[in-house]
C-alpha atoms as a PDB file:
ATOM      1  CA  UNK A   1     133.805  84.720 134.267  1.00  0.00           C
ATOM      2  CA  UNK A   2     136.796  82.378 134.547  1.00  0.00           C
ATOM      3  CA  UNK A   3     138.726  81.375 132.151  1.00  0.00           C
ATOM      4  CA  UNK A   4     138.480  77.319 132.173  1.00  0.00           C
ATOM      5  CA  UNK A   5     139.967  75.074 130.628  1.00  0.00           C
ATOM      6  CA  UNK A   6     137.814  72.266 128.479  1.00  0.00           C
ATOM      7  CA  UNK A   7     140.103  69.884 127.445  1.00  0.00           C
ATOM      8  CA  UNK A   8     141.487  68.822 130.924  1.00  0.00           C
ATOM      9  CA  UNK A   9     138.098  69.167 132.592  1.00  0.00           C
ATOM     10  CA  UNK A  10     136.123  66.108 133.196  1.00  0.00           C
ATOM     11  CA  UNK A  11     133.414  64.575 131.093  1.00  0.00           C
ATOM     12  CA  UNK A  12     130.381  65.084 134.256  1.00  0.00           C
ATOM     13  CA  UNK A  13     131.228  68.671 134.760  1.00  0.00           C
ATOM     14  CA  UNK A  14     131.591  69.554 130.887  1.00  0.00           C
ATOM     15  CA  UNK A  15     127.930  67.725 130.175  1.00  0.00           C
ATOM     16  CA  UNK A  16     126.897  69.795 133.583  1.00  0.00           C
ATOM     17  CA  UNK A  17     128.058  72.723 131.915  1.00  0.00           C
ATOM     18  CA  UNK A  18     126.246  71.715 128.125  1.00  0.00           C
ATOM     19  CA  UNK A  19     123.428  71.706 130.098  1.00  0.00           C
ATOM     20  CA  UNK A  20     122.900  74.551 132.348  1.00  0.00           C
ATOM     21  CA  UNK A  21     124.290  76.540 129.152  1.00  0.00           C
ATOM     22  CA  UNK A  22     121.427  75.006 126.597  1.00  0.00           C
ATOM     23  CA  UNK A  23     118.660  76.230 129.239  1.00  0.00           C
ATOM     24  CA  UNK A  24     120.225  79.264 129.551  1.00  0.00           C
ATOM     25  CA  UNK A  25     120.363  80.220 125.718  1.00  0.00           C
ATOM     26  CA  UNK A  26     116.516  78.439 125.379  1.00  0.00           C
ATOM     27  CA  UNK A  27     115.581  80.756 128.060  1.00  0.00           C
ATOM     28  CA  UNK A  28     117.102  83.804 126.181  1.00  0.00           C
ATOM     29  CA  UNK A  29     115.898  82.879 122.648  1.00  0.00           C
ATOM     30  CA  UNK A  30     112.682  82.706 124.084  1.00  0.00           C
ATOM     31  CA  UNK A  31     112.404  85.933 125.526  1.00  0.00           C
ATOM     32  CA  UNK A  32     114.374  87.502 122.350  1.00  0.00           C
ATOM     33  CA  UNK A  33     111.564  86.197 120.188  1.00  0.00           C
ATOM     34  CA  UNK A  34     108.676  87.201 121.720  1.00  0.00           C
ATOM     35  CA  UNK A  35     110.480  90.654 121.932  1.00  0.00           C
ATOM     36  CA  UNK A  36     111.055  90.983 118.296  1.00  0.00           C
ATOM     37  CA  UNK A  37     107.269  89.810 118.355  1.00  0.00           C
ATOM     38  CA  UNK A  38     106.061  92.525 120.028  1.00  0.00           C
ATOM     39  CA  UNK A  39     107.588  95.167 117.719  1.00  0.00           C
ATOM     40  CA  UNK A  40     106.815  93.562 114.356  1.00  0.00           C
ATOM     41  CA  UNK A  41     103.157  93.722 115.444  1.00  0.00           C
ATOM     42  CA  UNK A  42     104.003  97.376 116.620  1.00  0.00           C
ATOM     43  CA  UNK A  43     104.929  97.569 113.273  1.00  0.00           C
ATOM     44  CA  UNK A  44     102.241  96.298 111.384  1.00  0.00           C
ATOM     45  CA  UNK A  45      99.658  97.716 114.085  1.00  0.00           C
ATOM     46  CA  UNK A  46      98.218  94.454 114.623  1.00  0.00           C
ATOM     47  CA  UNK A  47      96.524  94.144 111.430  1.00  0.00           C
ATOM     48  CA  UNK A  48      97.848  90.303 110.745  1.00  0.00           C
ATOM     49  CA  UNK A  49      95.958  89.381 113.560  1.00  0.00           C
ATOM     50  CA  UNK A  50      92.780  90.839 113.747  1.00  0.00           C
ATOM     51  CA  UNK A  51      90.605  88.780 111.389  1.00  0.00           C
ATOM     52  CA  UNK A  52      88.301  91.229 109.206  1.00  0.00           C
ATOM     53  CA  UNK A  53      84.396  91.478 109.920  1.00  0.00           C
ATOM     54  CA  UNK A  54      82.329  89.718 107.702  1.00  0.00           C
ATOM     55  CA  UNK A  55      79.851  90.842 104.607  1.00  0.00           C
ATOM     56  CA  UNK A  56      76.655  91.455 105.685  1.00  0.00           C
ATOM     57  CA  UNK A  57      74.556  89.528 102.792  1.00  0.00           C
ATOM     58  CA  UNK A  58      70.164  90.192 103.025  1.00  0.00           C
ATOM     59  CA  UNK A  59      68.437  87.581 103.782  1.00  0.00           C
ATOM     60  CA  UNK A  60      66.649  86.026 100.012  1.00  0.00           C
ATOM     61  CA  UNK A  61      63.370  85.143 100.482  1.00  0.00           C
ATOM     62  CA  UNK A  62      62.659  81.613  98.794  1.00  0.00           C
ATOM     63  CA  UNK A  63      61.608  81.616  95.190  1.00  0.00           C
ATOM     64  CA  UNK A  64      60.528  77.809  94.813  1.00  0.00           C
ATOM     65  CA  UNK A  65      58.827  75.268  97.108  1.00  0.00           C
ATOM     66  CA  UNK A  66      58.088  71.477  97.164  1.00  0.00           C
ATOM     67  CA  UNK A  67      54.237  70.958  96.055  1.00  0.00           C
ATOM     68  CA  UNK A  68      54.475  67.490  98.137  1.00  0.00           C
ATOM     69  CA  UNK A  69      56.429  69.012 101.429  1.00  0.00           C
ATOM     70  CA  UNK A  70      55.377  73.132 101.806  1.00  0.00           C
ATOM     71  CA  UNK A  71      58.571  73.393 104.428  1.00  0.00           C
ATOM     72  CA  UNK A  72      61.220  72.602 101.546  1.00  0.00           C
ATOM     73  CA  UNK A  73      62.067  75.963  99.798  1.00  0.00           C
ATOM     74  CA  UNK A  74      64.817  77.035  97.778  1.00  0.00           C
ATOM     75  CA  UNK A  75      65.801  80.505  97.175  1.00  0.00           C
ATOM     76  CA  UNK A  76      67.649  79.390  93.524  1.00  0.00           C
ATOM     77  CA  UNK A  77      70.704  79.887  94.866  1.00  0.00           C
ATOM     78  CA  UNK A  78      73.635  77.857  95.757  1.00  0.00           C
ATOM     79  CA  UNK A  79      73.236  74.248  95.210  1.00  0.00           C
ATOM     80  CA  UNK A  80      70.168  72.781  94.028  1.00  0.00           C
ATOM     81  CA  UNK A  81      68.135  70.815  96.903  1.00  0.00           C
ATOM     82  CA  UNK A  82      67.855  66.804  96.252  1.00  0.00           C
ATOM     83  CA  UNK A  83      64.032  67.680  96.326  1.00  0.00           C
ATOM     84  CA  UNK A  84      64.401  70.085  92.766  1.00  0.00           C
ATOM     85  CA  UNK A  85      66.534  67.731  90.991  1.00  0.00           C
ATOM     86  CA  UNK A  86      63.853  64.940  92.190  1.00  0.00           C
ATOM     87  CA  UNK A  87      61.053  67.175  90.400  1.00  0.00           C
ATOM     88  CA  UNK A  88      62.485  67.832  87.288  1.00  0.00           C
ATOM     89  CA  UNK A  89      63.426  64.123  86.847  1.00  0.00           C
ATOM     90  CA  UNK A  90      59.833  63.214  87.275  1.00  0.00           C
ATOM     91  CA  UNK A  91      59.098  65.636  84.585  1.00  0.00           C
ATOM     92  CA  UNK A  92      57.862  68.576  86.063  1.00  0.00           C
ATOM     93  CA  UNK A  93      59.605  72.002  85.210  1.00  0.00           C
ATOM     94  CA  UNK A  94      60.949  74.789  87.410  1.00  0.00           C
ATOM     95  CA  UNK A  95      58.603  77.041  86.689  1.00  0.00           C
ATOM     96  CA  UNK A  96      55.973  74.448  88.452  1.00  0.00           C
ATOM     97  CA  UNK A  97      57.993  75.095  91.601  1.00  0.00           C
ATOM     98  CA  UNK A  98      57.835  78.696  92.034  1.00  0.00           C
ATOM     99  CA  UNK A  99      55.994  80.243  94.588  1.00  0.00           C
ATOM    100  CA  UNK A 100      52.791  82.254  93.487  1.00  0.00           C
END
């Protein structure tokens, strides 16, 4: 490389120079990243990025049902449906909603 000198060069070729110089180091970082990348997941063996399977839960059969509306069933789990709190408001129990 040759030695220049900055302070008598011109304002065009020192902003030509700024520039071709900040592509050059964005080009470099770039590459140096996805280098160092490479060997931290070499490192870890790719565990951060696998995502882990998930539980296998059985499938509960339904323990209650809607006397009105036989397709509305609720295994008593989770969130009570609209249709249970409904019932017991209008004075009937849970045990009237089970399924014989």
């Amino acid at each position: 490389m040759k030695s220049s000198n900055f302070e008598t060069m011109p304002i065009d070729e020192l902003w030509e120079l700024y520039s071709h110089i900040g592509g050059l180091l964005a080009k470099k970082l770039t590459v140096e990243k996805q280098n160092l990348e490479q060997k931290l997941g070499k490192l870890r063996g790719d565990v951060a990025n696998s995502t882990p399977p998930r539980r296998h839960y059985p499938q509960i059969r339904p323990k209650y049902q809607n006397p009105d509306d036989p397709s509305q069933t609720w295994a008593g789990r989770g969130k009570t449906p609209r249709w249970v709190n409904e019932m017991i408001e209008n004075g009937k129990s849970i045990e009237d909603l089970l399924i014989p």
